[in-house]
N, C-alpha and C. Protein backbone atom coordinates (compact mmCIF):
# COMPACT_ATOMS: atom_id res chain seq x y z
N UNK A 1 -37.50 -7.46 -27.52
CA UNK A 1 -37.34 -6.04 -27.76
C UNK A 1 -36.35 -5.43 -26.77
N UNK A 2 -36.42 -5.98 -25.20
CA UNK A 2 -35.04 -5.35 -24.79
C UNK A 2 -34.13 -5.84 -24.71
N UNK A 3 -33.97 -6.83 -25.43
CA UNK A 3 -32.35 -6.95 -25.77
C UNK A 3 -31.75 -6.59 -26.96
N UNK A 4 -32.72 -5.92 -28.08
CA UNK A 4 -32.01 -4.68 -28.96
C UNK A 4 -31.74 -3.76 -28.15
N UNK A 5 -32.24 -2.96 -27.60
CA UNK A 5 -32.18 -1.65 -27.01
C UNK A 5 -31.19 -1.67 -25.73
N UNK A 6 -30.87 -3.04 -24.98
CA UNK A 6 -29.70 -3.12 -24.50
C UNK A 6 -28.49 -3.54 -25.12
N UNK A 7 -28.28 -4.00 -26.16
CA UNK A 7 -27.63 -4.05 -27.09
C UNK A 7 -27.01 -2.89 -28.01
N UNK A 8 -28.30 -1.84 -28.18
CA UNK A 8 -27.75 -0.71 -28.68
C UNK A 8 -27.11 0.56 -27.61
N UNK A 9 -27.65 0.71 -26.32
CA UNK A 9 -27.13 0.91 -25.46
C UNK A 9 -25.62 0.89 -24.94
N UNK A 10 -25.66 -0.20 -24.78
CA UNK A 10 -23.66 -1.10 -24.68
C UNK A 10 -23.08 -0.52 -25.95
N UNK A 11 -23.38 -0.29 -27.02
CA UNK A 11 -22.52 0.26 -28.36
C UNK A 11 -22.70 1.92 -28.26
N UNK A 12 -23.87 2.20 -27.60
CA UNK A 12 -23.28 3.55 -27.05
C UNK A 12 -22.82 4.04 -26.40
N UNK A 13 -22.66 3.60 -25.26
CA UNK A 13 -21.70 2.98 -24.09
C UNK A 13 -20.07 3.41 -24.86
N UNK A 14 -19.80 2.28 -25.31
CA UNK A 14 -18.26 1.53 -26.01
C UNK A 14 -17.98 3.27 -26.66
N UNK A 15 -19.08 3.38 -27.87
CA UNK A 15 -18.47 4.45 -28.94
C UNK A 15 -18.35 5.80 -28.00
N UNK A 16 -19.36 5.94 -26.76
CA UNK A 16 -19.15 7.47 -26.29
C UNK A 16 -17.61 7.16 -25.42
N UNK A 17 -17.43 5.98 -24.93
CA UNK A 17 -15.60 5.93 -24.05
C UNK A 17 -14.66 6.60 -25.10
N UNK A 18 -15.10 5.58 -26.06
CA UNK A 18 -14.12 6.01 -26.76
C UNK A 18 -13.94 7.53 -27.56
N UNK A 19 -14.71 8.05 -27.76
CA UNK A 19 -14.46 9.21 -28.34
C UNK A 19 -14.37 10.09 -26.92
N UNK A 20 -15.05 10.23 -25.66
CA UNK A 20 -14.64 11.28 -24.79
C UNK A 20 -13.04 10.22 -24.23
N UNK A 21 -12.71 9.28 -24.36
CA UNK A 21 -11.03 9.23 -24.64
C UNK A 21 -10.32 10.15 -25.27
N UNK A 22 -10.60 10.02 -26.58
CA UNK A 22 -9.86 10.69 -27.84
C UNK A 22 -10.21 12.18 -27.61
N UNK A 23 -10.85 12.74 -26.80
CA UNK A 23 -11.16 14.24 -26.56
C UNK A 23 -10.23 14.75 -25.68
N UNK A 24 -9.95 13.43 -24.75
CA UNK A 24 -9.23 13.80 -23.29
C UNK A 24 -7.58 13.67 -23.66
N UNK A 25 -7.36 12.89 -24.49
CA UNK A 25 -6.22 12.95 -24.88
C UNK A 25 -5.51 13.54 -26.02
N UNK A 26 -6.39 14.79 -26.58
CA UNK A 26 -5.92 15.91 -27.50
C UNK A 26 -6.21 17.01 -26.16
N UNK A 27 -6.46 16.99 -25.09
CA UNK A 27 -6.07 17.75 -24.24
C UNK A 27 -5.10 17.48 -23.31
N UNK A 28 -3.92 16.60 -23.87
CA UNK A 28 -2.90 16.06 -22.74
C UNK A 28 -1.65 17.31 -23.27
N UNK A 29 -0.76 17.84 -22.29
CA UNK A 29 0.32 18.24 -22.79
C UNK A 29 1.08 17.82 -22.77
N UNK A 30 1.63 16.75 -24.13
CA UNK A 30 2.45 16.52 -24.57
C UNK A 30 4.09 16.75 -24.60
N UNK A 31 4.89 16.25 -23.84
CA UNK A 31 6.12 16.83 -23.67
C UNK A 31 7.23 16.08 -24.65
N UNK A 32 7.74 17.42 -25.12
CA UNK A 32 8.71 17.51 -26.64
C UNK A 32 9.62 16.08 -26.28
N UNK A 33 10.48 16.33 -27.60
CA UNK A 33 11.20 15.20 -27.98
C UNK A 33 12.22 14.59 -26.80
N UNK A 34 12.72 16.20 -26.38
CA UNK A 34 13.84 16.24 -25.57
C UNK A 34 13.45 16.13 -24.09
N UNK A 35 12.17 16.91 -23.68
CA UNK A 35 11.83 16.43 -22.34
C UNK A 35 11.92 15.25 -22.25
N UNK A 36 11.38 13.95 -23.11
CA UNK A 36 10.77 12.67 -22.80
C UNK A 36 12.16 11.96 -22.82
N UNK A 37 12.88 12.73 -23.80
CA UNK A 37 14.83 11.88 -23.78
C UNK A 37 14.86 12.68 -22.46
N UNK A 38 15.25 13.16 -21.58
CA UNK A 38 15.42 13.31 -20.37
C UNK A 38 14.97 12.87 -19.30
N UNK A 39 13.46 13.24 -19.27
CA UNK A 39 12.99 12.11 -18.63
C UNK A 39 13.25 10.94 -18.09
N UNK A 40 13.39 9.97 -19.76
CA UNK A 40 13.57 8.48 -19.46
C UNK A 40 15.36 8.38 -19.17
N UNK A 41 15.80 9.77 -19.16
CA UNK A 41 17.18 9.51 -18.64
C UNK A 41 17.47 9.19 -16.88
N UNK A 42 16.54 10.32 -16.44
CA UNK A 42 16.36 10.56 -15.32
C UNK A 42 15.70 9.21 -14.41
N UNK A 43 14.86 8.60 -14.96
CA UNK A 43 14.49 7.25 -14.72
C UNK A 43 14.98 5.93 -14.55
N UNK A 44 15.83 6.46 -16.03
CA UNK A 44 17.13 5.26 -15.69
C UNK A 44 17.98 4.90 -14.61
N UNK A 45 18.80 6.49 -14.54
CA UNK A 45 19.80 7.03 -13.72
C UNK A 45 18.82 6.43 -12.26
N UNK A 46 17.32 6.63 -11.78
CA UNK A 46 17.55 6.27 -10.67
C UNK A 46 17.27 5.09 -10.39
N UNK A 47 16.35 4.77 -11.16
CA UNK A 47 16.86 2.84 -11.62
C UNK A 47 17.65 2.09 -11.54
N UNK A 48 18.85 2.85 -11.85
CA UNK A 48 19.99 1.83 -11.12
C UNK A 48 20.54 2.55 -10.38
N UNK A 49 20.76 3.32 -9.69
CA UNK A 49 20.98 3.86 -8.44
C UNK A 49 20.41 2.99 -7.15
N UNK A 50 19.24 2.62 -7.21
CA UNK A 50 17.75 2.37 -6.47
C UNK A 50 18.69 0.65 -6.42
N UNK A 51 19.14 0.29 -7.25
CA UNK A 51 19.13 -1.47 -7.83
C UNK A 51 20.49 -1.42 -7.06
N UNK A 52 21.23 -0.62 -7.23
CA UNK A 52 23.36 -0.53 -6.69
C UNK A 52 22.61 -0.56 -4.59
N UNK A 53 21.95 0.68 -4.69
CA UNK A 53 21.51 0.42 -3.07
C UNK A 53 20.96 -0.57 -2.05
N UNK A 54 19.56 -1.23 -3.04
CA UNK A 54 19.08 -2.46 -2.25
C UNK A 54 19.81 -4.06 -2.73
N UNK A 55 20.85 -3.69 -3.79
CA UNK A 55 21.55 -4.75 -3.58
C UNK A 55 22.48 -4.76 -2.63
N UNK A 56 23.48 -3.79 -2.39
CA UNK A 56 24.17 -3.62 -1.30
C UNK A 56 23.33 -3.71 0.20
N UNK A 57 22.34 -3.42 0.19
CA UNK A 57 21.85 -3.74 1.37
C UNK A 57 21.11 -5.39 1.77
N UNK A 58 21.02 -5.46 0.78
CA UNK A 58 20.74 -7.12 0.48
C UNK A 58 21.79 -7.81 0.88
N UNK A 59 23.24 -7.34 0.19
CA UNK A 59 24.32 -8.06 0.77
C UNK A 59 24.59 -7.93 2.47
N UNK A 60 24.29 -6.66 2.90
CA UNK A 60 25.20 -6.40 3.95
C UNK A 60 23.99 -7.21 4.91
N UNK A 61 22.63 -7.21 4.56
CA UNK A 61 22.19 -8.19 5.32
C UNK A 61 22.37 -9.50 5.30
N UNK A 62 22.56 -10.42 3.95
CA UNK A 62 23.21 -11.54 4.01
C UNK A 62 24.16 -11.97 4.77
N UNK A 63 25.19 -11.11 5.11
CA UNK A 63 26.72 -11.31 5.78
C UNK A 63 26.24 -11.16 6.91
N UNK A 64 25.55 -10.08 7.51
CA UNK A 64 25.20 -10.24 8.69
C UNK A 64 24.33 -11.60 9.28
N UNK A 65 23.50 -11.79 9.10
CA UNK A 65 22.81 -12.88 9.27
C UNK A 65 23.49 -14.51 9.23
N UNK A 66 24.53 -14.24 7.63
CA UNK A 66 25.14 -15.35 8.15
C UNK A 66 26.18 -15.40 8.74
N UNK A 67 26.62 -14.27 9.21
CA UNK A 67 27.83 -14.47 10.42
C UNK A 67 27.05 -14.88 12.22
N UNK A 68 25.92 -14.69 11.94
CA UNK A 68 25.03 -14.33 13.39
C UNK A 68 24.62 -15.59 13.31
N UNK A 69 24.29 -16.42 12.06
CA UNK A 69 23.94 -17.84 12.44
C UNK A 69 25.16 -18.75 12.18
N UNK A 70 25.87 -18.31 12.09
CA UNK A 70 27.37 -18.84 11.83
C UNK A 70 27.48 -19.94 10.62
N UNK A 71 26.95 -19.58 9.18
CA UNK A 71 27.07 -20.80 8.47
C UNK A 71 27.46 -19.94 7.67
């Protein structure tokens, strides 16, 4: 007998996530077409900004190091 009632438990469990999910996320504000194209512009842009910097610094430590160990 309690392993129906923990059984039905766990499925009320599962079904209440999921619907106070689906509650929480018709209360998200949603940002339009054009915010989210901007956004992921803005992301990009520092994405490789971020990638041009620690590669250059990657290099300039390479050269250093191997001029300092001389190989």
């Amino acid at each position: 007998m309690a392993g129906k009632k923990q059984k039905r438990s766990e499925q009320n469990a599962v079904s209440r996530y999921f619907r106070e999910t689906r509650g929480e996320l018709s209360k998200v504000s949603w940002p339009t077409r054009r915010e989210a194209i901007g956004l992921t512009q803005v992301v990009i842009l520092v994405m490789i900004l971020m990638g041009a910097i620690l590669g250059s610094l990657d290099w300039v430590f390479f050269r250093f190091f191997a001029n300092l160990l001389g190989t």
